[in-house]
PDB file of N, CA and C in Angstrom:
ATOM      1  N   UNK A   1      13.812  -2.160  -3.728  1.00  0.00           N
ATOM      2  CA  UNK A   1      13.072  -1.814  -4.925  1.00  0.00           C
ATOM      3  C   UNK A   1      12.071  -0.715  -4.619  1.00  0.00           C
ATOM      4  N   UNK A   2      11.505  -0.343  -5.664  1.00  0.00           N
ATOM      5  CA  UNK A   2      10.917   1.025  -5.625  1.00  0.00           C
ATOM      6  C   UNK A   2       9.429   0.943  -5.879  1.00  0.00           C
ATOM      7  N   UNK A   3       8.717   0.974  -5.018  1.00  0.00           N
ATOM      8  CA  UNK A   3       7.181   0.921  -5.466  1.00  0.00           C
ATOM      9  C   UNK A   3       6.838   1.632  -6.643  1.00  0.00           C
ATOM     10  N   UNK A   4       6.421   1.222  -7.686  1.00  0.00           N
ATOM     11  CA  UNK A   4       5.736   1.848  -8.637  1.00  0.00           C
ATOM     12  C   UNK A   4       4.198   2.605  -8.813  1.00  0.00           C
ATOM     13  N   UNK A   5       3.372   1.078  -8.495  1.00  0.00           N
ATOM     14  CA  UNK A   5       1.860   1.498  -8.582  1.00  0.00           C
ATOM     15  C   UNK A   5       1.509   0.269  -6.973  1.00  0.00           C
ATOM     16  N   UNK A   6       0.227   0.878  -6.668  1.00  0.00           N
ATOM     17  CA  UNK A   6      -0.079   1.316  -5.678  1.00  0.00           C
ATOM     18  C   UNK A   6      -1.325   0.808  -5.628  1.00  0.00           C
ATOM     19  N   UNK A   7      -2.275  -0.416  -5.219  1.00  0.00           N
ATOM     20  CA  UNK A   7      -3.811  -0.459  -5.389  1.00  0.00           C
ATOM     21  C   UNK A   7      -4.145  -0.482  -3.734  1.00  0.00           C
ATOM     22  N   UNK A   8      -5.475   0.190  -3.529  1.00  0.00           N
ATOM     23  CA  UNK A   8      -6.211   0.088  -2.501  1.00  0.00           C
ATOM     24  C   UNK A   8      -7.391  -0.673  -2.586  1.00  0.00           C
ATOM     25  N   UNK A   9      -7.842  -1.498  -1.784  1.00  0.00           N
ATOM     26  CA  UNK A   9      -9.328  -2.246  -1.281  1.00  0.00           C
ATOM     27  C   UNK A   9      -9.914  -1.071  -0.441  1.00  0.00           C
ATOM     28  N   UNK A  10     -11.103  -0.295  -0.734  1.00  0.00           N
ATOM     29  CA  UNK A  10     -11.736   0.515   0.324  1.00  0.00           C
ATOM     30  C   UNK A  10     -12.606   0.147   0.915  1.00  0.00           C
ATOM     31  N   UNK A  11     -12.695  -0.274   2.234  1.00  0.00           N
ATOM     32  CA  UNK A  11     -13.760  -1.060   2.909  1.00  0.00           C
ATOM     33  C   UNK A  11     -13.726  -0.244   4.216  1.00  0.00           C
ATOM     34  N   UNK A  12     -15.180  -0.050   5.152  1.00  0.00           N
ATOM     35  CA  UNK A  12     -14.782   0.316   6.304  1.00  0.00           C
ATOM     36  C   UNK A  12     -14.273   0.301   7.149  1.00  0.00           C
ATOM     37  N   UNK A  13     -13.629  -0.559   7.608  1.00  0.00           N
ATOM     38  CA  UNK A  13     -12.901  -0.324   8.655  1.00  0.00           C
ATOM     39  C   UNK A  13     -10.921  -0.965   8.598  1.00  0.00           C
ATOM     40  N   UNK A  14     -10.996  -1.989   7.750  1.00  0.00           N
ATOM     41  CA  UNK A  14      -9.928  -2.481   7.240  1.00  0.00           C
ATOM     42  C   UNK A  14     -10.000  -2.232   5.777  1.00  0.00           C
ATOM     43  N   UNK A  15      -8.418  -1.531   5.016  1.00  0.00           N
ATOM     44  CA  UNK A  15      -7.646  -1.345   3.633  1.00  0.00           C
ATOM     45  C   UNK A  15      -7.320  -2.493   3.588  1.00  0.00           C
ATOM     46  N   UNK A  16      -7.004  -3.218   2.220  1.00  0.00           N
ATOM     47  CA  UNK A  16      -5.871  -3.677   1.760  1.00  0.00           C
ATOM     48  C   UNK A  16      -5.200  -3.279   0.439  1.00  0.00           C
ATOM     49  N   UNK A  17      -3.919  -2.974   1.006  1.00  0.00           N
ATOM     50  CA  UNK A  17      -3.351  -2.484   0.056  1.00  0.00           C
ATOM     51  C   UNK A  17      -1.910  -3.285   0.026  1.00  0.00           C
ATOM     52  N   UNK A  18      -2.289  -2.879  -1.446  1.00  0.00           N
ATOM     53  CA  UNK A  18      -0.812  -3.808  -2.739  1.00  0.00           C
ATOM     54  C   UNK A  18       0.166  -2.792  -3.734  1.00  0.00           C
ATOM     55  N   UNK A  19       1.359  -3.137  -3.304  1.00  0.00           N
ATOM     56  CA  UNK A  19       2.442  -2.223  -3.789  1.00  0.00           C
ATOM     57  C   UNK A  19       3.280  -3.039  -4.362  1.00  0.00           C
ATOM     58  N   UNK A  20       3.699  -2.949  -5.973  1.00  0.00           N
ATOM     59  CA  UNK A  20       4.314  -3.860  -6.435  1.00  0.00           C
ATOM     60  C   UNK A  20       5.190  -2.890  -7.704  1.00  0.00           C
ATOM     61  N   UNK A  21       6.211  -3.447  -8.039  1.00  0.00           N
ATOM     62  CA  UNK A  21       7.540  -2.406  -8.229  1.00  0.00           C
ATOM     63  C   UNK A  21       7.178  -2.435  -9.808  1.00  0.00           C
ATOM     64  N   UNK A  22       8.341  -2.011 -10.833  1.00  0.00           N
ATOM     65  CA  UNK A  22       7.869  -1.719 -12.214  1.00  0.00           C
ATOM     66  C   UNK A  22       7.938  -3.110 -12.696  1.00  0.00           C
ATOM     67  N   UNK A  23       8.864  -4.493 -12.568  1.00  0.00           N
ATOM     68  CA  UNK A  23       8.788  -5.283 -13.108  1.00  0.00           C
ATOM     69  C   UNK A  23       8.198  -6.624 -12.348  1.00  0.00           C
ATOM     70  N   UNK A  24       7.215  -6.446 -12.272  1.00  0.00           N
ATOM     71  CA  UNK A  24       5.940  -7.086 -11.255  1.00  0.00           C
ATOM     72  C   UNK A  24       5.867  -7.564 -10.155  1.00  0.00           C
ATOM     73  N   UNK A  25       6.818  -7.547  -9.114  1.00  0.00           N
ATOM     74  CA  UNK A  25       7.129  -7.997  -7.686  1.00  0.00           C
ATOM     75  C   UNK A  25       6.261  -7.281  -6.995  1.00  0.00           C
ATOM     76  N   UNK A  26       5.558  -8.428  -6.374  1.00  0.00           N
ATOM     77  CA  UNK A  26       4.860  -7.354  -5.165  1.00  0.00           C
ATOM     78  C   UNK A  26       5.613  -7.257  -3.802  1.00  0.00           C
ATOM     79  N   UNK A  27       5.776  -6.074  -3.631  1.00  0.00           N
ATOM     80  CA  UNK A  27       6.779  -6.173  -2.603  1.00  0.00           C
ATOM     81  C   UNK A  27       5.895  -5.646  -1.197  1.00  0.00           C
ATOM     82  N   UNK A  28       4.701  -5.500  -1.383  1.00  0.00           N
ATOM     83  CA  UNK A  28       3.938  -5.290   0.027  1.00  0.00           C
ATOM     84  C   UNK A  28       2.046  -6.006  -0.510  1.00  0.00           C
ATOM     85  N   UNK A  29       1.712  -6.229   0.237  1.00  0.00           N
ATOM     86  CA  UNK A  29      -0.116  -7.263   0.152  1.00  0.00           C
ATOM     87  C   UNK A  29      -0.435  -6.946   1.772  1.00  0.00           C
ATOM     88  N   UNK A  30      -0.956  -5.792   2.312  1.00  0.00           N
ATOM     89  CA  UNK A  30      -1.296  -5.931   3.591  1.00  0.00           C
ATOM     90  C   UNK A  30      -2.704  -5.407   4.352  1.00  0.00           C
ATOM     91  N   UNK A  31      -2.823  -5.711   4.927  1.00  0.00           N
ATOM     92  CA  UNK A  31      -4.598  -5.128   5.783  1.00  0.00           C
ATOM     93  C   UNK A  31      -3.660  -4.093   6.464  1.00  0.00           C
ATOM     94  N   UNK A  32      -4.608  -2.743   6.282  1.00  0.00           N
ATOM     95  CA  UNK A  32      -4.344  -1.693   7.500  1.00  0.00           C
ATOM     96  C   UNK A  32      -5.799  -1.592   7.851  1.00  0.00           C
ATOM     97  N   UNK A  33      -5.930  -1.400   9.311  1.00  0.00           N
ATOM     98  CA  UNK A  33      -7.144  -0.532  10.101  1.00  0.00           C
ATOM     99  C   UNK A  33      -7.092   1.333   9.485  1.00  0.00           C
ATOM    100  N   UNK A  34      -7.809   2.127   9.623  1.00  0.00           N
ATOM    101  CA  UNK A  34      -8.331   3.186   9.258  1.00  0.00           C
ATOM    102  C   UNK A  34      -7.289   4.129   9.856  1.00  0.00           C
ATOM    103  N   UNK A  35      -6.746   3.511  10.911  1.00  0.00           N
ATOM    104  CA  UNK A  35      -5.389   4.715  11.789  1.00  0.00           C
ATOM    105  C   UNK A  35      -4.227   4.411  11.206  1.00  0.00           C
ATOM    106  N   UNK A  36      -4.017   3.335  10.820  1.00  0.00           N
ATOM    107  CA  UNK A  36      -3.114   2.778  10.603  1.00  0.00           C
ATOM    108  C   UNK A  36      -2.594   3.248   9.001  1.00  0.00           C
ATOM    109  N   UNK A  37      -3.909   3.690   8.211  1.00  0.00           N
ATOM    110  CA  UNK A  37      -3.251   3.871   7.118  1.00  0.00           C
ATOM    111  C   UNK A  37      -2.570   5.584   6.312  1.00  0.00           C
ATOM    112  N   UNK A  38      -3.255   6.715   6.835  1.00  0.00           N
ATOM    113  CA  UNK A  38      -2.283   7.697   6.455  1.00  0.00           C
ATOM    114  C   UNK A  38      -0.590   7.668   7.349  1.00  0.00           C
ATOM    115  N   UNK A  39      -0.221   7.165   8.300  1.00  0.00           N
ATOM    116  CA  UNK A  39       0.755   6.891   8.559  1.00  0.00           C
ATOM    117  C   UNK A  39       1.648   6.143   7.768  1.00  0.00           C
ATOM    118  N   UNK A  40       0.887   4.570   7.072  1.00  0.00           N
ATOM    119  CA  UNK A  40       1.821   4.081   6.576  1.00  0.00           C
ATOM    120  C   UNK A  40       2.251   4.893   4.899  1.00  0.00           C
ATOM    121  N   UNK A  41       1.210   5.761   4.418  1.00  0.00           N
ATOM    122  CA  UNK A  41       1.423   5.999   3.178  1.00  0.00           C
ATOM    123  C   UNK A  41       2.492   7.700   3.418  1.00  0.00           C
ATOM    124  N   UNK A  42       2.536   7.817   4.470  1.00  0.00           N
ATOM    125  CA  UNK A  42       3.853   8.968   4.899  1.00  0.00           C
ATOM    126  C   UNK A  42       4.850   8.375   5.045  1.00  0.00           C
ATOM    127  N   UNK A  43       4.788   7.997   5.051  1.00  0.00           N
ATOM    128  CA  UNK A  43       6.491   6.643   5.005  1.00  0.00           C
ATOM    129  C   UNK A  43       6.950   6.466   4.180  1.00  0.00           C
ATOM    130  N   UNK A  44       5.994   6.079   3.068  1.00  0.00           N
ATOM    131  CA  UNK A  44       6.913   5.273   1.404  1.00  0.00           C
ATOM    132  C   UNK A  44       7.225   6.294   0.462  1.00  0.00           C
ATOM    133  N   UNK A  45       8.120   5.910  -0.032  1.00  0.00           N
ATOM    134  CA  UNK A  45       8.546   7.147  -1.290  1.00  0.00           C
ATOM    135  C   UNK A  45       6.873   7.427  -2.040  1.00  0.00           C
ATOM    136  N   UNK A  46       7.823   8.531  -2.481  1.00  0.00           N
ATOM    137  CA  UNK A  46       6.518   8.729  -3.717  1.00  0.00           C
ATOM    138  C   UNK A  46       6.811   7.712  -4.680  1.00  0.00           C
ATOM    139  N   UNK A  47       5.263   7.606  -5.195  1.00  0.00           N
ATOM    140  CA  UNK A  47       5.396   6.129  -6.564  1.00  0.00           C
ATOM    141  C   UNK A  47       4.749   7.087  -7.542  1.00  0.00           C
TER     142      UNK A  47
END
């Protein structure tokens, strides 16, 4: 499935971010550290 929309938690040092498709599945809920997160958002399709 295809990520749609996209929410971020902005906190210092740990994200959490939630990716959930057009008909409401969340298909990702995860903590990234600060390195960790422009890597993971080069990865996923565009939403």
């Amino acid at each position: 499935m295809q990520v749609t929309t996209i929410g971020v938690d902005l906190a210092k040092n740990v994200f959490q971010v939630h990716g959930i498709a057009e008909n409401d599945d969340v298909l990702f809920n995860k903590p990234l550290r600060r390195a960790q997160f422009l890597p993971f958002f080069a990865k996923l399709e565009p939403a």
